[in-house]
C-alpha atoms as a PDB file:
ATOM      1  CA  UNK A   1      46.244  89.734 -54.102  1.00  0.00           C
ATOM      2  CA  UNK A   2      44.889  89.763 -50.474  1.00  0.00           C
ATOM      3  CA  UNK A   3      46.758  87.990 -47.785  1.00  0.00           C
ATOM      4  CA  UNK A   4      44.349  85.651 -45.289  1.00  0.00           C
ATOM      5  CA  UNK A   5      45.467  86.788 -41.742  1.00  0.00           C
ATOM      6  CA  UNK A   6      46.510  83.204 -40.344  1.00  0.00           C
ATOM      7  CA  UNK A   7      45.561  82.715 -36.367  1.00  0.00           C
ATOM      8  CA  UNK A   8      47.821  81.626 -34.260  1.00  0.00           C
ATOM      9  CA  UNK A   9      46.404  80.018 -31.313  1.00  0.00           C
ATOM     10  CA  UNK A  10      43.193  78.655 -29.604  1.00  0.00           C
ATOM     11  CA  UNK A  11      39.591  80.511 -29.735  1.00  0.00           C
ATOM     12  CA  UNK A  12      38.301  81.405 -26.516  1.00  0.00           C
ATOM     13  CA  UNK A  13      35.438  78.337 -27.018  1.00  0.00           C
ATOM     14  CA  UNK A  14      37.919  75.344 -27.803  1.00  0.00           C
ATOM     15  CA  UNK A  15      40.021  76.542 -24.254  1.00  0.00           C
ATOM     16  CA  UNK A  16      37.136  76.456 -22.442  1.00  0.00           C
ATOM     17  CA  UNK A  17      36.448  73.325 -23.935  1.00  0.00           C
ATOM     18  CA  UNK A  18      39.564  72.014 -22.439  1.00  0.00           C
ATOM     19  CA  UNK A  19      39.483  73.507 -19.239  1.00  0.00           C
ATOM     20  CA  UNK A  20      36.176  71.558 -18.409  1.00  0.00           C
ATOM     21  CA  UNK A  21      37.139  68.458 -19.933  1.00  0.00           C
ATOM     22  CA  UNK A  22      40.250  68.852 -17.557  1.00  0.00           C
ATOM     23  CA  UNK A  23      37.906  69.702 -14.561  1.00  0.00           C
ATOM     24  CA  UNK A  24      35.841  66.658 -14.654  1.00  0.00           C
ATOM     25  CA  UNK A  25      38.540  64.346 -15.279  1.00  0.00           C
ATOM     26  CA  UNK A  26      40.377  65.846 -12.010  1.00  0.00           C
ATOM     27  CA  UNK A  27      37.007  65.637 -10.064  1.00  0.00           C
ATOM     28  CA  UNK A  28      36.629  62.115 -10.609  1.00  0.00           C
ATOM     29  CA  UNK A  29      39.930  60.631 -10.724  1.00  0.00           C
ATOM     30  CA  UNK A  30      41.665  63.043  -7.936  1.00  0.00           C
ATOM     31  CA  UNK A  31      39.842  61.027  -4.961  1.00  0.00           C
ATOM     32  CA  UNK A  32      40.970  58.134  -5.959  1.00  0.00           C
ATOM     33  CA  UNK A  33      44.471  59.025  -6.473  1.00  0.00           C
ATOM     34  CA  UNK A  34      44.702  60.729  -2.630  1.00  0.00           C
ATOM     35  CA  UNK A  35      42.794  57.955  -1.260  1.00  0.00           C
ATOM     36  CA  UNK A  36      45.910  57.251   0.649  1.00  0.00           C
ATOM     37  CA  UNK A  37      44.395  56.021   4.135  1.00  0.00           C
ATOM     38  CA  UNK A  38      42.447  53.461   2.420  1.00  0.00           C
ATOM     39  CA  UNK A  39      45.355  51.467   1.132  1.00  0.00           C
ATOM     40  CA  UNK A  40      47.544  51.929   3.847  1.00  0.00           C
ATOM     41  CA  UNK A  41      44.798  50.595   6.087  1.00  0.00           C
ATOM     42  CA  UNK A  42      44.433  47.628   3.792  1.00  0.00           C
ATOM     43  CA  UNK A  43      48.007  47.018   3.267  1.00  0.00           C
ATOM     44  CA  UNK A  44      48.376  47.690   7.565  1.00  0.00           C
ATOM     45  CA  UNK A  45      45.621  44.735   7.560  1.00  0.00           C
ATOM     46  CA  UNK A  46      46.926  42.188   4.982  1.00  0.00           C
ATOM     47  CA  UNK A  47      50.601  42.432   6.154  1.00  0.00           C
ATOM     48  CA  UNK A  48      49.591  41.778  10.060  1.00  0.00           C
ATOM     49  CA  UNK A  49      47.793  38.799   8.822  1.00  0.00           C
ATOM     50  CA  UNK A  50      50.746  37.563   7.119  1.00  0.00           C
ATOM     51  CA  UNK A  51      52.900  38.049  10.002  1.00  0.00           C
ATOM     52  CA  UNK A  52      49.693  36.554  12.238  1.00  0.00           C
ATOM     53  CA  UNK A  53      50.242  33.231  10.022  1.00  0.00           C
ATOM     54  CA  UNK A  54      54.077  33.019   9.963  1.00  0.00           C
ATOM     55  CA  UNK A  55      54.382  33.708  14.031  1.00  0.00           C
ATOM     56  CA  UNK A  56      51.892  31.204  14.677  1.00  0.00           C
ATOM     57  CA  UNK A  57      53.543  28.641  12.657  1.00  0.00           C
ATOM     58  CA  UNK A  58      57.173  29.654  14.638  1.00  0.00           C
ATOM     59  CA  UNK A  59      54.929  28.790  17.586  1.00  0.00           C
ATOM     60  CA  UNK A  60      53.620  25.884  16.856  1.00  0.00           C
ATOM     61  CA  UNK A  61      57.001  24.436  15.677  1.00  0.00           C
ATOM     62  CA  UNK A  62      58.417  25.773  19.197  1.00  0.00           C
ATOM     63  CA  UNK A  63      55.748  23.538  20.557  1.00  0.00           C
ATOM     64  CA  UNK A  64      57.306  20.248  19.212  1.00  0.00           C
ATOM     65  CA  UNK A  65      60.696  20.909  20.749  1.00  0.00           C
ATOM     66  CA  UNK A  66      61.794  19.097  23.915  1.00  0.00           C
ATOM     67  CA  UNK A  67      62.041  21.475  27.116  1.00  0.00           C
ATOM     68  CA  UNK A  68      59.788  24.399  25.573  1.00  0.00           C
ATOM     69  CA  UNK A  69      56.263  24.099  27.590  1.00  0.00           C
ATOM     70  CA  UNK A  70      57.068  24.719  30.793  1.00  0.00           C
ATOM     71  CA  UNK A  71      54.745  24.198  34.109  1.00  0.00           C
ATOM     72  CA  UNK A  72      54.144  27.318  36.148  1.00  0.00           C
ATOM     73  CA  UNK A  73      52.337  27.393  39.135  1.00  0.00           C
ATOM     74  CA  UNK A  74      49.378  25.380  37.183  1.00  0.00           C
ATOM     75  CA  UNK A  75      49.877  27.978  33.806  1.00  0.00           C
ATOM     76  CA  UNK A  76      51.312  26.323  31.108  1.00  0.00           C
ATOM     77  CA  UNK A  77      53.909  28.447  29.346  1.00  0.00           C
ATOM     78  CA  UNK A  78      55.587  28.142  26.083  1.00  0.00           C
ATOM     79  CA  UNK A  79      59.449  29.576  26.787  1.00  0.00           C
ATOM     80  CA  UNK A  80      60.203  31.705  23.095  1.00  0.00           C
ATOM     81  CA  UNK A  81      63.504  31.948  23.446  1.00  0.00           C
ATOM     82  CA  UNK A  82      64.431  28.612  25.432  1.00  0.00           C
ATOM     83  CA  UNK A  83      66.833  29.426  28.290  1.00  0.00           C
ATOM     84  CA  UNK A  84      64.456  27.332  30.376  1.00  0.00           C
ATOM     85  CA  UNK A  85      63.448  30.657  32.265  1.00  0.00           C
ATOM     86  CA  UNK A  86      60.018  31.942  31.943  1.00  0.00           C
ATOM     87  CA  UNK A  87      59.359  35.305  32.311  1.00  0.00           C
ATOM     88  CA  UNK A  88      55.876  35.547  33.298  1.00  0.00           C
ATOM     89  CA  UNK A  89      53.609  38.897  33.458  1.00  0.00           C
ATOM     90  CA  UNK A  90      53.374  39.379  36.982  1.00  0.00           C
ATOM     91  CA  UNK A  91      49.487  40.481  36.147  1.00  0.00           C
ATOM     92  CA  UNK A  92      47.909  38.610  33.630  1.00  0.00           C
ATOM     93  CA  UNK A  93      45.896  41.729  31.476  1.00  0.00           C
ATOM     94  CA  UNK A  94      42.759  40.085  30.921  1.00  0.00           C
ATOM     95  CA  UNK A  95      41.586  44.161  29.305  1.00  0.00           C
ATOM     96  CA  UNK A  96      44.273  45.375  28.027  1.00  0.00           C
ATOM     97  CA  UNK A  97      46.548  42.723  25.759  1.00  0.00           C
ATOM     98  CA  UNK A  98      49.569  45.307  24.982  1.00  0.00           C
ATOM     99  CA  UNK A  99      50.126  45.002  29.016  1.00  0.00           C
ATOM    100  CA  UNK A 100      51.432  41.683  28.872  1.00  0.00           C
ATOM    101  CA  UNK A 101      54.513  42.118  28.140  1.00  0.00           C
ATOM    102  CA  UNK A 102      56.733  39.504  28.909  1.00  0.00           C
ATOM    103  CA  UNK A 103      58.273  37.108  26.829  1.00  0.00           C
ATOM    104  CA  UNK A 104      57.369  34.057  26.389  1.00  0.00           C
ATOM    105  CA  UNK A 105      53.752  33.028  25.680  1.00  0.00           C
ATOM    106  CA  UNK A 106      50.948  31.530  28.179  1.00  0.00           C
ATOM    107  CA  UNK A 107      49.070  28.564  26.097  1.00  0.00           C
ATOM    108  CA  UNK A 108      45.825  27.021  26.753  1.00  0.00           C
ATOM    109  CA  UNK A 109      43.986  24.231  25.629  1.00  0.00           C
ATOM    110  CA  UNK A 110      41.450  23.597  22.271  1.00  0.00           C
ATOM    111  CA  UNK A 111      38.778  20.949  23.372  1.00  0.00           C
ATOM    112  CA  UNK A 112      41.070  18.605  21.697  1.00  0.00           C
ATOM    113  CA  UNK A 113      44.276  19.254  24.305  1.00  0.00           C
ATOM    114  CA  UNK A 114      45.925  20.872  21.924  1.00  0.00           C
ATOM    115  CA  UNK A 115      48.184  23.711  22.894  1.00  0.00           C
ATOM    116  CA  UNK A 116      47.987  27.272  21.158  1.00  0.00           C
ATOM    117  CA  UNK A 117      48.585  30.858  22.608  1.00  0.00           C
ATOM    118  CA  UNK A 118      46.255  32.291  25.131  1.00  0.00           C
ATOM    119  CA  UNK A 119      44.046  35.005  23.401  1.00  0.00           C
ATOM    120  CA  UNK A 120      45.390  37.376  25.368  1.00  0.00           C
ATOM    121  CA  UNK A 121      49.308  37.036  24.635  1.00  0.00           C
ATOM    122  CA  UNK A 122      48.445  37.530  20.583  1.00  0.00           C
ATOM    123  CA  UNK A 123      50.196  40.863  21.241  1.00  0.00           C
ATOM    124  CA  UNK A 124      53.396  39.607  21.874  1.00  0.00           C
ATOM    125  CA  UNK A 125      53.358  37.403  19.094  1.00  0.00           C
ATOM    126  CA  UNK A 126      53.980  40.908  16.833  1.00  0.00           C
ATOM    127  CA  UNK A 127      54.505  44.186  17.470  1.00  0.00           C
ATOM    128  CA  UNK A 128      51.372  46.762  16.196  1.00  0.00           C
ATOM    129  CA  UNK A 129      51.380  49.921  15.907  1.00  0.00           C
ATOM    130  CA  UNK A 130      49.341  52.191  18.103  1.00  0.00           C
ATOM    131  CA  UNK A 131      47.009  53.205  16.030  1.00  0.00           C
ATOM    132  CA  UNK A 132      46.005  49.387  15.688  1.00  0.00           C
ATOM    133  CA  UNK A 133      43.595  47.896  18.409  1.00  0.00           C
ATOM    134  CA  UNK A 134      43.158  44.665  19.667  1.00  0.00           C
ATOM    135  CA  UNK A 135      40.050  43.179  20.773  1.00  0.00           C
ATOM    136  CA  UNK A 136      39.934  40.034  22.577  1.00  0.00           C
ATOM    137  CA  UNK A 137      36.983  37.910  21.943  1.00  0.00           C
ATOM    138  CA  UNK A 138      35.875  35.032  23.415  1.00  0.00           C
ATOM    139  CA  UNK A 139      38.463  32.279  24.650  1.00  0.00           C
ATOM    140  CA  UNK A 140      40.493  31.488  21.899  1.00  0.00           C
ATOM    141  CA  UNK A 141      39.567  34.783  19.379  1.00  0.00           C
ATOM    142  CA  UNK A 142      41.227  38.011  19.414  1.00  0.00           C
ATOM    143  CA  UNK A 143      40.907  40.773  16.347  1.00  0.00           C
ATOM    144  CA  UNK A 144      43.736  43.260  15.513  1.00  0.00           C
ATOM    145  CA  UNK A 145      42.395  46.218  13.274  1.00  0.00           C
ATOM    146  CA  UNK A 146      40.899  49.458  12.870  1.00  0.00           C
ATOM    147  CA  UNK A 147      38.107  51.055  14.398  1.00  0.00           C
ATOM    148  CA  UNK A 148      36.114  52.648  11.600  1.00  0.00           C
ATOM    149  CA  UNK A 149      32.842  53.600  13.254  1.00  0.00           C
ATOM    150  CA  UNK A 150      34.377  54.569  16.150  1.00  0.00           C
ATOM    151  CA  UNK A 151      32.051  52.454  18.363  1.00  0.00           C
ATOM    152  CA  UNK A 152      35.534  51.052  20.271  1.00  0.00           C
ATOM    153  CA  UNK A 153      34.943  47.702  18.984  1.00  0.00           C
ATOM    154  CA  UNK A 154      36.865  46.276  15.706  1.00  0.00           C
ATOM    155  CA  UNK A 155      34.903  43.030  15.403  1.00  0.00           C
ATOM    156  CA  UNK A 156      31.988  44.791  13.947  1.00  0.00           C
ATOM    157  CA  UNK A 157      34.588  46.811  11.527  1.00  0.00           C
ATOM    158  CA  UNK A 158      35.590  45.332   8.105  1.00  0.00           C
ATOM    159  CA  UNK A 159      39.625  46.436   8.584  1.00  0.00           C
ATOM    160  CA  UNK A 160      40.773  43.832  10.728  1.00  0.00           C
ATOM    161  CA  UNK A 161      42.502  40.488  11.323  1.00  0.00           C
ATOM    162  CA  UNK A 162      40.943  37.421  12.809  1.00  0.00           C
ATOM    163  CA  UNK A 163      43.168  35.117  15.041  1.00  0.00           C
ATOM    164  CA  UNK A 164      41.911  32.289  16.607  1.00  0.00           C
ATOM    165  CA  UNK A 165      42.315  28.474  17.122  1.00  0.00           C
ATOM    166  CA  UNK A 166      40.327  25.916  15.946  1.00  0.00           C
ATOM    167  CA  UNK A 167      38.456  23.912  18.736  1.00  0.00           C
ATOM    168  CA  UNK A 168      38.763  20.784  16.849  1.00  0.00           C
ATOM    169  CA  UNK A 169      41.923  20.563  15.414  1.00  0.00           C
ATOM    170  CA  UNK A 170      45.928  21.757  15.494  1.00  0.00           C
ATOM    171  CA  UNK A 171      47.263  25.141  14.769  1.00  0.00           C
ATOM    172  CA  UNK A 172      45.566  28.271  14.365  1.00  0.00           C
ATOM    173  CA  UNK A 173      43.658  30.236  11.970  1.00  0.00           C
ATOM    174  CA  UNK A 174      44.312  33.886  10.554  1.00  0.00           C
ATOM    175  CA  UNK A 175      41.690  35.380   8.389  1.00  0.00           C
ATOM    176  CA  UNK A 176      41.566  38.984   7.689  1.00  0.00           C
ATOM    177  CA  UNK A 177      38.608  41.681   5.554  1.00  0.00           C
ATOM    178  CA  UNK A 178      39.462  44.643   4.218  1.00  0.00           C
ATOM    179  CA  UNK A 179      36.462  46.090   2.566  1.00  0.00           C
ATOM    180  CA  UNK A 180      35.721  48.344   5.387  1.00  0.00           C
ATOM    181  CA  UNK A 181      39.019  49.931   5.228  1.00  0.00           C
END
């Protein structure tokens, strides 16, 4: 009677076999596992939108209570925290937003009269990071993102948050894209 010598493992073919089936799989799936940067970017962009939306509505509810726009040499000012004191930037940024760093909030006027925050104090509305830039547009537009070219503009980028207020009607508007993240 002859005994069959059983084998006890893998031939060298089948592992090698596995080992490429394992390499493409990890080729193709491992950048999209690490592609950390790209979500945080996006999740960075779609939270300060969110808190864009909900600190503009605080301010425009601050705006309908008595004693909260206050007159200041000509500047109207909306006083956050309402102990009838504003504390105005002694030098109004007009380049730099994250240098206006008082308080409360300078407003100007939509072609309708309406009130809304100056462009230009969107920064104190939040706090950003510093790896987030902000771009102030024309009058009543400002963008808060990423700069993904590195051309020092965000506007142009596809990672960012739009602010602005309507010209013809009350409140603001916060949009935000993310497929350039």
């Amino acid at each position: 009677m002859s005994k069959q010598k059983l084998n006890a493992g893998f031939t060298l073919i089948e592992l090698i076999i596995v080992i490429v089936v394992i390499g493409v799989l990890a080729v193709t799936a491992a950048p999209k596992f690490f592609d950390f940067g790209t979500a945080a970017r996006t999740n960075a962009v779609k939270s300060m939108s969110g808190t864009l939306t909900e600190a503009s509505k605080h301010i425009d509810a601050a705006l309908q209570l008595p004693n909260r726009v206050i007159d200041v040499n000509g500047s109207l000012w909306l006083d956050v925290n309402g102990d009838g004191i504003i504390e105005a930037d002694t030098i109004s940024d007009q380049e730099n937003p994250r240098n206006n760093v008082s308080r409360d909030i300078k407003l100007i006027k939509n072609d309708l009269g309406q009130l809304g925050p100056d462009n230009f104090e969107v920064a104190k509305m939040v706090s950003f990071s510093e790896d987030v830039i902000i771009e102030v547009g024309e009058r009543h537009q400002t963008y808060i993102g990423f700069d993904r070219d590195d051309d020092g503009e965000i506007a142009d980028d596809n990672c960012r948050v739009y602010f602005t207020q309507p010209i013809n009607s009350r409140g603001t508007f916060v949009a935000h894209r993310t497929d350039g993240c």
